[in-house]
Structures are given as structure tokens and as C-alpha cells.
Protein backbone atom coordinates (compact mmCIF):
# COMPACT_ATOMS: atom_id res chain seq x y z
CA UNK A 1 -95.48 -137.49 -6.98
CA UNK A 2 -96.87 -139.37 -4.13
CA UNK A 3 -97.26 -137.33 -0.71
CA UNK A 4 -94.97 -139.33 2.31
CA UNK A 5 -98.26 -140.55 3.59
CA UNK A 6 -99.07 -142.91 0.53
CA UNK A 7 -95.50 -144.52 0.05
CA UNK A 8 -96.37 -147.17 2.97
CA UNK A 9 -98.98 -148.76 0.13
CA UNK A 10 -96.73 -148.47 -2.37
CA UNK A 11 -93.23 -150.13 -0.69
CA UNK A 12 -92.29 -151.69 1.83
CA UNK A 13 -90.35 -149.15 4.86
CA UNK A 14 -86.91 -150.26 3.29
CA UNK A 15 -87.47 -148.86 -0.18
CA UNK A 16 -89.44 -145.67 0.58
CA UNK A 17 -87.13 -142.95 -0.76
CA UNK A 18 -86.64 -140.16 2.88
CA UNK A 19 -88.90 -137.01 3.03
CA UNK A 20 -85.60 -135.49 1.76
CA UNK A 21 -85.71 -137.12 -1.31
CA UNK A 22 -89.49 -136.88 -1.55
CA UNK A 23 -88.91 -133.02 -2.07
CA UNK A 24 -86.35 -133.43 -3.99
CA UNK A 25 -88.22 -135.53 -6.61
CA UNK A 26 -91.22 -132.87 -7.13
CA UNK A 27 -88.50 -130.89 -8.66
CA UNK A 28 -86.38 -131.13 -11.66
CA UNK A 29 -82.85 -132.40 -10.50
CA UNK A 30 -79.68 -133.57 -12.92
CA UNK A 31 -78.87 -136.23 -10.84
CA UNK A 32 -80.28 -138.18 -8.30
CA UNK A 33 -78.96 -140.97 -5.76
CA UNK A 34 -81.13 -143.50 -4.16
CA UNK A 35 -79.71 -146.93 -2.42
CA UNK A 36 -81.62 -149.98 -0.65
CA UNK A 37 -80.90 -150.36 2.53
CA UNK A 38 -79.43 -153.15 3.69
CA UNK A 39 -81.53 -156.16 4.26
CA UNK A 40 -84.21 -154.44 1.94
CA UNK A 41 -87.31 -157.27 1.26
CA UNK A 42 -89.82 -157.72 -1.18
CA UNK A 43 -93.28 -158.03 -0.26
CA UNK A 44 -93.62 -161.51 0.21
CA UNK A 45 -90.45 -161.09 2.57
CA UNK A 46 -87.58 -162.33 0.78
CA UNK A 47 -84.06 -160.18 1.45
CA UNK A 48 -82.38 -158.24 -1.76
CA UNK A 49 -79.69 -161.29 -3.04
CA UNK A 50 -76.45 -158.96 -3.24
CA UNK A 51 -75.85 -158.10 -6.83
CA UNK A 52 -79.62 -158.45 -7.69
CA UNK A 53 -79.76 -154.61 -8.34
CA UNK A 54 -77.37 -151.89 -8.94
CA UNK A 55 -76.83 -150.34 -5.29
CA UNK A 56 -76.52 -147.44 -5.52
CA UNK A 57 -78.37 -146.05 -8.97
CA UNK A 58 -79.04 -142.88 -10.57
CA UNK A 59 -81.57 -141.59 -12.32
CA UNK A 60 -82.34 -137.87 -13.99
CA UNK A 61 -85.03 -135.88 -13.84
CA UNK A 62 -87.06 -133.25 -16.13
CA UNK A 63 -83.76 -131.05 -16.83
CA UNK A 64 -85.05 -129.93 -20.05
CA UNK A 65 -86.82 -126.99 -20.47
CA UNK A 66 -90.10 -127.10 -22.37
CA UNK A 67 -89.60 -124.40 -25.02
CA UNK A 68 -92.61 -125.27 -27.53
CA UNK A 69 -95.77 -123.12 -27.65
CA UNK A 70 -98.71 -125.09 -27.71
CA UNK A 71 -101.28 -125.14 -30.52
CA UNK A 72 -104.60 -125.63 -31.18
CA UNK A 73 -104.96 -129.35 -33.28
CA UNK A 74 -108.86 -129.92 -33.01
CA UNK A 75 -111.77 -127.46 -33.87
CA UNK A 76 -116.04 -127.99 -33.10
CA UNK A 77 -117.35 -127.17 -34.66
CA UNK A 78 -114.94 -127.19 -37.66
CA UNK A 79 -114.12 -123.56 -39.20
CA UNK A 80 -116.89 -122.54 -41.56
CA UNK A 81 -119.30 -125.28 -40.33
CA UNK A 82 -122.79 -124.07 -41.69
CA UNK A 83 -125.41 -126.29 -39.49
CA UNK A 84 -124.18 -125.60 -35.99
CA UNK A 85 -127.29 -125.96 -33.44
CA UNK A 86 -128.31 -123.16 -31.59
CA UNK A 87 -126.97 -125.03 -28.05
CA UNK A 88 -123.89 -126.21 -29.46
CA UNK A 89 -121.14 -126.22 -26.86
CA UNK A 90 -118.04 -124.90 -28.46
CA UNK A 91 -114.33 -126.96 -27.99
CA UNK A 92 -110.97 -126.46 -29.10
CA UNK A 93 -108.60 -129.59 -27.91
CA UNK A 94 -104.76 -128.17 -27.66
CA UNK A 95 -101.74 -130.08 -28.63
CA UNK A 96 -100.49 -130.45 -24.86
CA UNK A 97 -101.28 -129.85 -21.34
CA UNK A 98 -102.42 -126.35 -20.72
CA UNK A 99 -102.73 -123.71 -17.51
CA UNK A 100 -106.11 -124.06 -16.43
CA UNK A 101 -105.79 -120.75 -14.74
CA UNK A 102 -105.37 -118.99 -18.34
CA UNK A 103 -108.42 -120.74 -19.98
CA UNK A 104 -110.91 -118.30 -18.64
CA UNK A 105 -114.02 -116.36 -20.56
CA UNK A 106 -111.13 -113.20 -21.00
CA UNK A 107 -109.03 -115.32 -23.37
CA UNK A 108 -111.96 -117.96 -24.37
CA UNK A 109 -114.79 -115.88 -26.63
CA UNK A 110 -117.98 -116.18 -28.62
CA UNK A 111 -119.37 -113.39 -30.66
CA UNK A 112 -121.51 -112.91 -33.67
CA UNK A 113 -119.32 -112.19 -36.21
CA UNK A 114 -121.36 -108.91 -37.89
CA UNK A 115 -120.49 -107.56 -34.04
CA UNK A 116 -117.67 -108.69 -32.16
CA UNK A 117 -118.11 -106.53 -29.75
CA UNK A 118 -121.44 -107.98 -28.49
CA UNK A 119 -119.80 -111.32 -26.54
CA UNK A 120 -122.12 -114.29 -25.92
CA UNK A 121 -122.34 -115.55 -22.05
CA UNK A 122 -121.04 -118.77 -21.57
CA UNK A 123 -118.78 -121.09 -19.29
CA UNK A 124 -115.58 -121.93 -19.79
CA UNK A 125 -113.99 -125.19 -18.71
CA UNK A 126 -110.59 -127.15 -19.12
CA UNK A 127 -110.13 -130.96 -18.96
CA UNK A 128 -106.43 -131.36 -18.30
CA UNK A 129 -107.09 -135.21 -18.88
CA UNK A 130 -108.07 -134.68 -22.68
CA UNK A 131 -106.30 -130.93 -23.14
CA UNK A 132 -110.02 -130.04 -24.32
CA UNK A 133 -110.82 -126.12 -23.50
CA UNK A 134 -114.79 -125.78 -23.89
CA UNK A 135 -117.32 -122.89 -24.59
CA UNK A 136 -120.41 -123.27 -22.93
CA UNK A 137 -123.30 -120.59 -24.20
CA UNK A 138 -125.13 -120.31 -20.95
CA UNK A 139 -128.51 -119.64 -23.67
CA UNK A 140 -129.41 -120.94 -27.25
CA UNK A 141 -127.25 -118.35 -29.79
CA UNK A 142 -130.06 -116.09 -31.54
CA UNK A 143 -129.81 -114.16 -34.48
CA UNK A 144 -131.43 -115.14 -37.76
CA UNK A 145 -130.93 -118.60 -39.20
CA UNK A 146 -127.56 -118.83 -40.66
CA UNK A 147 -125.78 -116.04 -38.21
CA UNK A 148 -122.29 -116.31 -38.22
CA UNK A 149 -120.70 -116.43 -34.95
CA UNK A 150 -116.54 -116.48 -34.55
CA UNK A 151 -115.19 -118.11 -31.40
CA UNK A 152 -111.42 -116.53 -30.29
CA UNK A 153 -108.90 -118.35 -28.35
CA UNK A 154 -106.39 -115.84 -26.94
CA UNK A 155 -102.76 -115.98 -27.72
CA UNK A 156 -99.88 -114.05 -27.12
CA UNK A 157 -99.14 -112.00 -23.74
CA UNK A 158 -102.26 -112.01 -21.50
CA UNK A 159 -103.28 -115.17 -23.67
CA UNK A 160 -103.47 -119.02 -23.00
CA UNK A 161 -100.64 -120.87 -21.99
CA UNK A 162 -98.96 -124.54 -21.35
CA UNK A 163 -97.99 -125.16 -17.80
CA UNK A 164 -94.62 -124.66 -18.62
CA UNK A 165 -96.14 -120.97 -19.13
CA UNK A 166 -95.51 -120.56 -22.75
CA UNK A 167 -98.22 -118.75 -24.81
CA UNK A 168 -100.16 -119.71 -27.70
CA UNK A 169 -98.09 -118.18 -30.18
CA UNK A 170 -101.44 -116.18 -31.68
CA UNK A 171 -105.38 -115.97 -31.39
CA UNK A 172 -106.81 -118.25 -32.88
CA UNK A 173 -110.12 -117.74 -34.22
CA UNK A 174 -113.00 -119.54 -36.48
CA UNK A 175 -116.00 -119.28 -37.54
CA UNK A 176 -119.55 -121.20 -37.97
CA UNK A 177 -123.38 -120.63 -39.10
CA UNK A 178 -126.01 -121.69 -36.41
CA UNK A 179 -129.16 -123.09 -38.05
């Protein structure tokens, strides 16, 4: 929603909804009731011709309740993938907008497989554009060629979540061979 201070580039004074209906617009509302005022102009300064557009109209906002926990559609390296280079940053994209502030190196992992225990160091990002959570090994992995390493995604309480709060229903985890 735009702040009060960038509605004057966006209408003209006449249209800009109040600050009253500014906050109530950042929230989900059944019903809400906006009129032009009288002798309301388009840019180019031409009045509203009576009858042009319903005065007043409603519209509703968000009064459904997201529900759905998200999932994870898009693996890289794929599960099982047997030529993964040793600098290979790790990705999982989920199937809708997710709370950054869950995506963390907690509920984001890397380990060798053989010993789960022994997590690699990385950095973990979020892009809330592309719903892409990465896995950034801050060094090359190491073992002997063809060590398998299983990267975890948290689910479930203390897990990842949508913004809506709901949880990845369960880890997910796979699994890949760096050369």
C-alpha cells in the first residue's frame, strides 16, 4: 500500500482516499466505501460528468484466510544429482511467498550425509521476488570425490513458514554427490 506521502503522484487531491482509509486499506476489511468528491478532475483537468462512475462504490478486501501450507516445487541440485561442484550454491524455490524471518541456517542445513551431525557453514538467503531460499557453503564441500551431502529444509513447528505463518507441513530433505 502506498504511504500518504506518495498518493500526491499517484492522484490528483480529489481522489486520494483520507489517512483514515489509508489504514484501513493495509488491513483486511469486508467492505469498504470510497466516493469522489464533488467536482473531482482528471489530470488534464476535466470535472467527473455525473453518472461517469458509480459514486459511491465498494470494494472487498483479503477476507479469506490463507489456510494452505506451502511446499517446496523446485530442487538444485535435483535429489540424487551425482556431479554437483564442490562450490555449488544450494536452492530450493517454494510454491508461494515465504517468512523471511524463518529461512535462517536453524531450519536451512547442509551436512554430509555419512554424518549429519557435522553441519557445513554457509549463508542463507531468501528472495521474496522469486520465493527462492538459497544455501550458500561459505568454503568448497570436502570429503572424497563422490561424498554425499543431504541438504534439510525445516518443517513443522520451529520450521519454515508462509507469511500467512503456516508451516511447511514436513522437512524436506535431498541428497547429491559432489565431484
Amino acid at each position: 500500500m502506498a504511504s500518504q506521502e506518495q498518493w500526491p503522484t499517484m492522484l490528483p487531491a480529489k481522489l486520494r482516499p483520507s489517512h483514515q482509509h489509508h489504514q484501513q486499506l493495509s488491513q483486511p476489511a469486508p467492505n469498504i466505501l470510497q466516493r469522489l468528491q464533488t467536482g473531482a478532475k482528471d489530470v488534464a483537468g476535466n470535472a467527473l460528468a455525473a453518472g461517469a462512475i458509480p459514486n459511491p462504490w465498494t470494494f472487498t478486501t483479503g477476507t479469506s484466510t490463507d489456510t494452505t501450507a506451502p511446499t517446496v516445487t523446485l530442487l538444485n541440485p535435483v535429489d540424487l544429482s551425482t556431479t554437483v561442484c564442490n562450490n555449488k550454491t544450494i536452492s530450493a524455490t517454494f510454491s508461494e511467498a515465504m517468512d523471511a524471518t524463518t529461512i535462517t541456517t536453524a531450519t536451512f542445513t547442509l551436512a554430509p550425509t555419512a554424518t549429519p551431525a557435522a553441519l557445513v557453514t554457509g549463508v542463507v538467503a531468501y528472495d521474496p521476488v522469486t520465493f527462492i531460499a538459497t544455501f550458500n557453503p561459505t568454503a568448497d564441500l570436502t570429503g572424497n570425490p563422490k561424498t554425499k551431502y543431504t541438504a534439510t529444509i525445516k518443517g513443522g513447528a520451529g520450521g519454515v513458514t508462509d507469511v500467512a505463518g503456516n508451516a511447511l507441513a514436513v522437512d524436506k530433505a535431498w541428497s547429491f554427490y559432489h565431484r
